[in-house]
PDB file of N, CA and C in Angstrom:
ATOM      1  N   UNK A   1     -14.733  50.087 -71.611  1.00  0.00           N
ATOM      2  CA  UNK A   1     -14.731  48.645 -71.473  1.00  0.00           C
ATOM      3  C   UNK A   1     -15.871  48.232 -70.548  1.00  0.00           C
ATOM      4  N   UNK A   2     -16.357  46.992 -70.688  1.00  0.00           N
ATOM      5  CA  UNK A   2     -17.711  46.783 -70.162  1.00  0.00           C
ATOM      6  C   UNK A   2     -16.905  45.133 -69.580  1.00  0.00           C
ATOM      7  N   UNK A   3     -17.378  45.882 -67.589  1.00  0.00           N
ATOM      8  CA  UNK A   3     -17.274  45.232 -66.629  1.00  0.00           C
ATOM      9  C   UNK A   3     -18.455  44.146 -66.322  1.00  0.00           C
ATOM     10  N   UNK A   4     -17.941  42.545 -66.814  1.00  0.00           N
ATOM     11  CA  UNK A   4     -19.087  41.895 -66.423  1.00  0.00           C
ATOM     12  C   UNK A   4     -18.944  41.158 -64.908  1.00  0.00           C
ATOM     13  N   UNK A   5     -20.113  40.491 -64.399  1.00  0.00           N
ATOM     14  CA  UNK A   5     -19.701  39.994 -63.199  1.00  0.00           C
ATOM     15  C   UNK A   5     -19.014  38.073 -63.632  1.00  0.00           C
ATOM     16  N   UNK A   6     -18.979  37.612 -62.566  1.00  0.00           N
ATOM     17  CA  UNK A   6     -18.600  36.234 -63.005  1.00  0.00           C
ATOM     18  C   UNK A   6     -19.600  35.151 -63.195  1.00  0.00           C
ATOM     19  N   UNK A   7     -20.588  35.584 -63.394  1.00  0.00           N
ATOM     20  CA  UNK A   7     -21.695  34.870 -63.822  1.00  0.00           C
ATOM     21  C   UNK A   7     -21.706  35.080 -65.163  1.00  0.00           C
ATOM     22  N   UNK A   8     -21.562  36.314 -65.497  1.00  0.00           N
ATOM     23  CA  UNK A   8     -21.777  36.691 -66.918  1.00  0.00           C
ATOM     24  C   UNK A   8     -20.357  36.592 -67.814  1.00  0.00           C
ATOM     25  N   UNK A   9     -19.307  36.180 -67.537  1.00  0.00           N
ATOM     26  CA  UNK A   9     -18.195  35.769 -68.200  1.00  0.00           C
ATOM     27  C   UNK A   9     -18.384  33.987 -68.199  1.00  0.00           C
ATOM     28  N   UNK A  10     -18.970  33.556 -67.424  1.00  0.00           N
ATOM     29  CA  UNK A  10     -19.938  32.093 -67.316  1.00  0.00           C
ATOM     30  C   UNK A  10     -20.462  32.068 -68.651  1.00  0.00           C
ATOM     31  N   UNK A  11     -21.527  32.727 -68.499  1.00  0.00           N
ATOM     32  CA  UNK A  11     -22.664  32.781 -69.652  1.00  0.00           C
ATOM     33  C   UNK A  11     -22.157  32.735 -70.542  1.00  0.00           C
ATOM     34  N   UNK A  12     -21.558  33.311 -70.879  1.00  0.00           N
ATOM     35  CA  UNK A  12     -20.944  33.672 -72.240  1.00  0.00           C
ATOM     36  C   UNK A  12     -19.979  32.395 -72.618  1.00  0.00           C
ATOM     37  N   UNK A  13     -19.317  31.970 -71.900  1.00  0.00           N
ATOM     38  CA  UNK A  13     -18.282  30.940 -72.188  1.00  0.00           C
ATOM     39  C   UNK A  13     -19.115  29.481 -72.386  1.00  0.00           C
ATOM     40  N   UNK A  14     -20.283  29.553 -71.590  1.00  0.00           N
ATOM     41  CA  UNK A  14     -21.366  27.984 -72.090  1.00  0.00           C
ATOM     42  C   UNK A  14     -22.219  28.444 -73.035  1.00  0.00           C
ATOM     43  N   UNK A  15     -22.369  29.926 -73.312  1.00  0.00           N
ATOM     44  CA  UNK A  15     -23.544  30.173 -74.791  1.00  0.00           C
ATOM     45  C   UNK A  15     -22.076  29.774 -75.811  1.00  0.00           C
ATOM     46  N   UNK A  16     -21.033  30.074 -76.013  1.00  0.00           N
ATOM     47  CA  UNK A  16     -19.747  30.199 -77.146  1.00  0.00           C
ATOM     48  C   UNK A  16     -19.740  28.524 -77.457  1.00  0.00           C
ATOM     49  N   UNK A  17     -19.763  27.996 -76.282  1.00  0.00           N
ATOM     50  CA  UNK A  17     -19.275  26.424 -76.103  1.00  0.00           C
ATOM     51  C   UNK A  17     -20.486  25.959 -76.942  1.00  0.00           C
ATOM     52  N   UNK A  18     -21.746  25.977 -76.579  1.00  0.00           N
ATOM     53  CA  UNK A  18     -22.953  25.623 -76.986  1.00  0.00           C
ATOM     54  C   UNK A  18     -23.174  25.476 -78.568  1.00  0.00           C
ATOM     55  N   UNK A  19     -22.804  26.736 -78.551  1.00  0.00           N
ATOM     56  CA  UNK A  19     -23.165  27.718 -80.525  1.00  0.00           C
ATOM     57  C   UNK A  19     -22.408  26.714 -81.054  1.00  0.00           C
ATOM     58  N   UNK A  20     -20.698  26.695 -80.855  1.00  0.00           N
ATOM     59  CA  UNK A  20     -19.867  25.373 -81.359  1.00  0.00           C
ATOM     60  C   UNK A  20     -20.487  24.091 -81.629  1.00  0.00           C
ATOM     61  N   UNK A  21     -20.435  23.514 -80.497  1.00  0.00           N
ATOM     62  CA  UNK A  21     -21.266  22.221 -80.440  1.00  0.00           C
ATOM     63  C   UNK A  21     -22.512  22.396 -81.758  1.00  0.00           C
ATOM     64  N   UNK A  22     -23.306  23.287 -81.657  1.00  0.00           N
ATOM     65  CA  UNK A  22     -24.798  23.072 -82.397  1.00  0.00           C
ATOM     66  C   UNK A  22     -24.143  23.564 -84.299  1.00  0.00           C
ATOM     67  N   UNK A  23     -23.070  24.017 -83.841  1.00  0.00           N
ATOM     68  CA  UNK A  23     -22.269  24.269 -85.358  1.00  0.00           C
ATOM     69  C   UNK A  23     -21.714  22.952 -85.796  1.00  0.00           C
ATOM     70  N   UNK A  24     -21.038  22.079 -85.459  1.00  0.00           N
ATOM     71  CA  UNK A  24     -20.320  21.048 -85.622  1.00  0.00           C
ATOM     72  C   UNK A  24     -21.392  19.979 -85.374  1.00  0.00           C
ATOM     73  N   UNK A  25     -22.336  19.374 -84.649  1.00  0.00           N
ATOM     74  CA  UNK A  25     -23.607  18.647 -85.268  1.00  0.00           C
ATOM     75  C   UNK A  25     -24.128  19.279 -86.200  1.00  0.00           C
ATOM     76  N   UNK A  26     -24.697  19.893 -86.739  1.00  0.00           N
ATOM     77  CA  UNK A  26     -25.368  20.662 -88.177  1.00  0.00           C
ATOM     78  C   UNK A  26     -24.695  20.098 -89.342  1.00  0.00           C
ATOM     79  N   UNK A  27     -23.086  20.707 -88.996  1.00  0.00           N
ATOM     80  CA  UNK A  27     -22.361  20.637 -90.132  1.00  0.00           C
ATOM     81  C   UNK A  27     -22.287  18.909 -90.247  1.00  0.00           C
ATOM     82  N   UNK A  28     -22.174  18.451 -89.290  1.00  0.00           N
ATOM     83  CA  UNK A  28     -21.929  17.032 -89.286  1.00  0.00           C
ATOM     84  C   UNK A  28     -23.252  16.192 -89.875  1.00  0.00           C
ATOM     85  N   UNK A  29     -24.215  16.547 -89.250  1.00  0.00           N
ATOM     86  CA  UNK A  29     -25.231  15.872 -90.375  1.00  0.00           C
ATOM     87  C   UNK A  29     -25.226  16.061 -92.053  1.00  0.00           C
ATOM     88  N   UNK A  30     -25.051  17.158 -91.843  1.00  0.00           N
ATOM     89  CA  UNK A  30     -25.103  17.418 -93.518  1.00  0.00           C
ATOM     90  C   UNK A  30     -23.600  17.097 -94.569  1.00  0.00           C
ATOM     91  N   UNK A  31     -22.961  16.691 -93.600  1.00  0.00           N
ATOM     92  CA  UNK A  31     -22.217  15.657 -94.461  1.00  0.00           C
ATOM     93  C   UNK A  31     -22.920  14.565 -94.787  1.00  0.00           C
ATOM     94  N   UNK A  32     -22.790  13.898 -93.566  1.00  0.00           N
ATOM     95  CA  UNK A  32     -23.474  12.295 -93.909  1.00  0.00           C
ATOM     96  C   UNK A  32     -24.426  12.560 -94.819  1.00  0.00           C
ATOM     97  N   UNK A  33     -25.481  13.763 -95.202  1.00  0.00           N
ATOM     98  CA  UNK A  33     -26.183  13.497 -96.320  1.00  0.00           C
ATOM     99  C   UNK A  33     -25.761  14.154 -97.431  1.00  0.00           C
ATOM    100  N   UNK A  34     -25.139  14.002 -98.245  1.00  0.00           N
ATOM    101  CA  UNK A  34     -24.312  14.929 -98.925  1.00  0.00           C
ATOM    102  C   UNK A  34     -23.901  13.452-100.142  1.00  0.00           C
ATOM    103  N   UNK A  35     -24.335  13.639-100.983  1.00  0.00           N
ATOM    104  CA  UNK A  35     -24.749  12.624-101.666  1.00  0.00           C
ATOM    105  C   UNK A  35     -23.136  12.200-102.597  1.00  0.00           C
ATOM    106  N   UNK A  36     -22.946  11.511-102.513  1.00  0.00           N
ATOM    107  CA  UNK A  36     -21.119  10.541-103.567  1.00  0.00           C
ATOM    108  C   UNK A  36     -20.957  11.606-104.670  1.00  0.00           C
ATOM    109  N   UNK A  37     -20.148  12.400-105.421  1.00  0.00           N
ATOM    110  CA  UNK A  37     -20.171  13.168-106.586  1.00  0.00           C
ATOM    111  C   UNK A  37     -20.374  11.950-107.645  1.00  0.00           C
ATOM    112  N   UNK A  38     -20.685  12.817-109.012  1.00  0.00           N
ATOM    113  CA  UNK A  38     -21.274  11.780-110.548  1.00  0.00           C
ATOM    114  C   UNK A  38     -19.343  11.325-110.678  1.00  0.00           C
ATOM    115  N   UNK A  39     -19.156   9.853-110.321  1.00  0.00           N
ATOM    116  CA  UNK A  39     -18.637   9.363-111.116  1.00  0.00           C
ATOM    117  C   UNK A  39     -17.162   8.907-110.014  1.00  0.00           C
ATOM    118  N   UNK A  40     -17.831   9.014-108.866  1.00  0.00           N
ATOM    119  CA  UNK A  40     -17.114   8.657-107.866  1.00  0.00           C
ATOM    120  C   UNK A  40     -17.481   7.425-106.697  1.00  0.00           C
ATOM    121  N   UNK A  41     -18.911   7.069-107.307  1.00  0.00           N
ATOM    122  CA  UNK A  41     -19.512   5.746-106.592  1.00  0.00           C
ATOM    123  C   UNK A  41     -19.301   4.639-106.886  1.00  0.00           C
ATOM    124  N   UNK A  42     -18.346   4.292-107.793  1.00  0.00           N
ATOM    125  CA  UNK A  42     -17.391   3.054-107.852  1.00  0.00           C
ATOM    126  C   UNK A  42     -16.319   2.927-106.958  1.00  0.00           C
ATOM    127  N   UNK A  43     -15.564   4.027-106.523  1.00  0.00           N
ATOM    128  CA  UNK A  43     -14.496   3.691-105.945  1.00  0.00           C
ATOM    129  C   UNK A  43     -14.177   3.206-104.698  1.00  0.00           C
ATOM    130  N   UNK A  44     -13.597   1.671-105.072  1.00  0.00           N
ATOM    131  CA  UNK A  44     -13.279   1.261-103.823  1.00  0.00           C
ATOM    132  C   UNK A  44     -11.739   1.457-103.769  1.00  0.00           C
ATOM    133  N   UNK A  45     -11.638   0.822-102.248  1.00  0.00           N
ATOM    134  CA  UNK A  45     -10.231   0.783-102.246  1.00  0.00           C
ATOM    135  C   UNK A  45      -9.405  -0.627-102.333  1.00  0.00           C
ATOM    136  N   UNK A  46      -7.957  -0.480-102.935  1.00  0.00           N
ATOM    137  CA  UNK A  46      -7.654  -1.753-103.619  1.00  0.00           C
ATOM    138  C   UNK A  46      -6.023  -1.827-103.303  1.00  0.00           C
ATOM    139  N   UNK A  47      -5.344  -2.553-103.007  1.00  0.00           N
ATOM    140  CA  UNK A  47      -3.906  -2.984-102.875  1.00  0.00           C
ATOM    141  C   UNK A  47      -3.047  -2.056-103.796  1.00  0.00           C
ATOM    142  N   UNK A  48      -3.529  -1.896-104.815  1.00  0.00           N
ATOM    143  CA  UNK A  48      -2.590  -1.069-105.793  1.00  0.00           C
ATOM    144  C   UNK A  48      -2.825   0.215-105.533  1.00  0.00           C
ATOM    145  N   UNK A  49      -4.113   0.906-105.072  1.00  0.00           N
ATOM    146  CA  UNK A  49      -4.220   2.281-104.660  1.00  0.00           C
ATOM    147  C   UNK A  49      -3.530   2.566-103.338  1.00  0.00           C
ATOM    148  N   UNK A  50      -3.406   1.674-102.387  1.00  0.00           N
ATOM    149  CA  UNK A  50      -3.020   1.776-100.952  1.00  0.00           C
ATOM    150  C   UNK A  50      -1.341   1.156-100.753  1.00  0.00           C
ATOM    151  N   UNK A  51      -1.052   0.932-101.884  1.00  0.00           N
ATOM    152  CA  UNK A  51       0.434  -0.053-101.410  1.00  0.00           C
ATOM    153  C   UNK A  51       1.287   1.347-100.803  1.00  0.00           C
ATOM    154  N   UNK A  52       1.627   2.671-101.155  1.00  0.00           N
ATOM    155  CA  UNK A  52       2.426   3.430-101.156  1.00  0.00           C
ATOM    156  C   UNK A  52       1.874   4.234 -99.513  1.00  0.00           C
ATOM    157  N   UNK A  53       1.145   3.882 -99.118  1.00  0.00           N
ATOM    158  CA  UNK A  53       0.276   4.268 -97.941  1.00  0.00           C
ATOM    159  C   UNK A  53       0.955   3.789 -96.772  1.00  0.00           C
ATOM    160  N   UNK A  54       1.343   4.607 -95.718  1.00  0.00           N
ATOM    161  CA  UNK A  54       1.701   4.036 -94.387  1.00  0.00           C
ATOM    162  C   UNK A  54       0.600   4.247 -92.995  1.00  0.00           C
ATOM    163  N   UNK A  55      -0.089   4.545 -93.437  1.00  0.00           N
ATOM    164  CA  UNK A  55      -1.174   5.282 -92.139  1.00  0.00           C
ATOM    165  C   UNK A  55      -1.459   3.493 -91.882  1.00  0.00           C
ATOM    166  N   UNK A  56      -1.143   3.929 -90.493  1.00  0.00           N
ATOM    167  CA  UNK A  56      -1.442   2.395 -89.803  1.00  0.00           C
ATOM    168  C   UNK A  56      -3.365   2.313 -89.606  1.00  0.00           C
ATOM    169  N   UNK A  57      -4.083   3.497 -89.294  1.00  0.00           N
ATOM    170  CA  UNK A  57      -5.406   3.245 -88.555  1.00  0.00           C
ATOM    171  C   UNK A  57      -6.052   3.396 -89.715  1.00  0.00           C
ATOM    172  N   UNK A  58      -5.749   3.633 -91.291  1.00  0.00           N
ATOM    173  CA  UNK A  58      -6.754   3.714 -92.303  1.00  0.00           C
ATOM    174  C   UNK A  58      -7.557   2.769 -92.309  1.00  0.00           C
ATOM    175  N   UNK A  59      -9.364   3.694 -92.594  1.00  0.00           N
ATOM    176  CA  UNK A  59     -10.534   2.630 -92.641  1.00  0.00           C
ATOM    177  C   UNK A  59     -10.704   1.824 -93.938  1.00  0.00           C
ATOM    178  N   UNK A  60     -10.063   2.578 -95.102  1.00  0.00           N
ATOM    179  CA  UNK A  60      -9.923   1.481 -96.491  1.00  0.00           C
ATOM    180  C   UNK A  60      -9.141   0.448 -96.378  1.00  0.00           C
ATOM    181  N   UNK A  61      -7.740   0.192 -95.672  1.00  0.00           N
ATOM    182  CA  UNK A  61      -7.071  -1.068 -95.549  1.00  0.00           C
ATOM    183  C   UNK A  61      -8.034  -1.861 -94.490  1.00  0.00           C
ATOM    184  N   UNK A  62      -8.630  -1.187 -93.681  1.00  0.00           N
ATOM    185  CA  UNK A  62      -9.874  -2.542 -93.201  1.00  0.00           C
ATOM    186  C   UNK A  62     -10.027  -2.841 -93.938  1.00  0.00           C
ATOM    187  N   UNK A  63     -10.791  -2.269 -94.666  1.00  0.00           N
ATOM    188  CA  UNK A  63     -12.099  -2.832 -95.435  1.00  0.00           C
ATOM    189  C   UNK A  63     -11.205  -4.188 -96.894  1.00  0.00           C
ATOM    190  N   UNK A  64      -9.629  -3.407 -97.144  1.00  0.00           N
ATOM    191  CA  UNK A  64      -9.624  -4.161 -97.950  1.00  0.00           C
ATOM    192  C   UNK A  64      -9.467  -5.874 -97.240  1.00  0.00           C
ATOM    193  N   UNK A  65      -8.833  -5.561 -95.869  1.00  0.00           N
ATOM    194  CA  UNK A  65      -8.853  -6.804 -94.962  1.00  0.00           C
ATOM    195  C   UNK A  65      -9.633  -8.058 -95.173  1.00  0.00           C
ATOM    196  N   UNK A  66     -10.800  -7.240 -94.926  1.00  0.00           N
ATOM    197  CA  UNK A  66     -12.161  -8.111 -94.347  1.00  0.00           C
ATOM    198  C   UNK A  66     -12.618  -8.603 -95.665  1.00  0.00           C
ATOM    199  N   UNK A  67     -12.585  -8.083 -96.941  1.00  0.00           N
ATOM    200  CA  UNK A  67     -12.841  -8.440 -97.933  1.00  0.00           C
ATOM    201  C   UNK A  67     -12.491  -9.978 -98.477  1.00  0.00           C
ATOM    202  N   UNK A  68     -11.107  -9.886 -97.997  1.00  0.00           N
ATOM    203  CA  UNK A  68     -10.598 -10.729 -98.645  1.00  0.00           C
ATOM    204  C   UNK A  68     -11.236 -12.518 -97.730  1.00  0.00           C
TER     205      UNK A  68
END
């Protein structure tokens, strides 16, 4: 077993933290560009798709909100 000092159980725990972070922005950009699939860029959201829905913080019942 390999004895590190407490600097180097440091290191390691802000390089692990770091790698994460630079994993989860990456991945996160490349959503946002990640283009609508063929035949899914019509869909909005509408009273009859959402009536059976209880999620209080959903961003489609905004939107159907503000619409109106």
């Amino acid at each position: 077993m390999i004895y590190l000092s407490q600097g180097g159980y440091l290191a390691i725990g802000v390089s692990l933290i770091a790698i994460f972070a630079i994993i989860f922005v990456v991945s996160f950009v490349l959503y946002k560009k990640t283009p609508v699939p063929k035949g899914c860029e019509d869909l909005l959201a509408n009273k009859a798709k959402c009536e059976g829905c209880s999620k209080a913080d959903c961003p489609y019942e905004k939107s159907i909100t503000k619409e109106k």
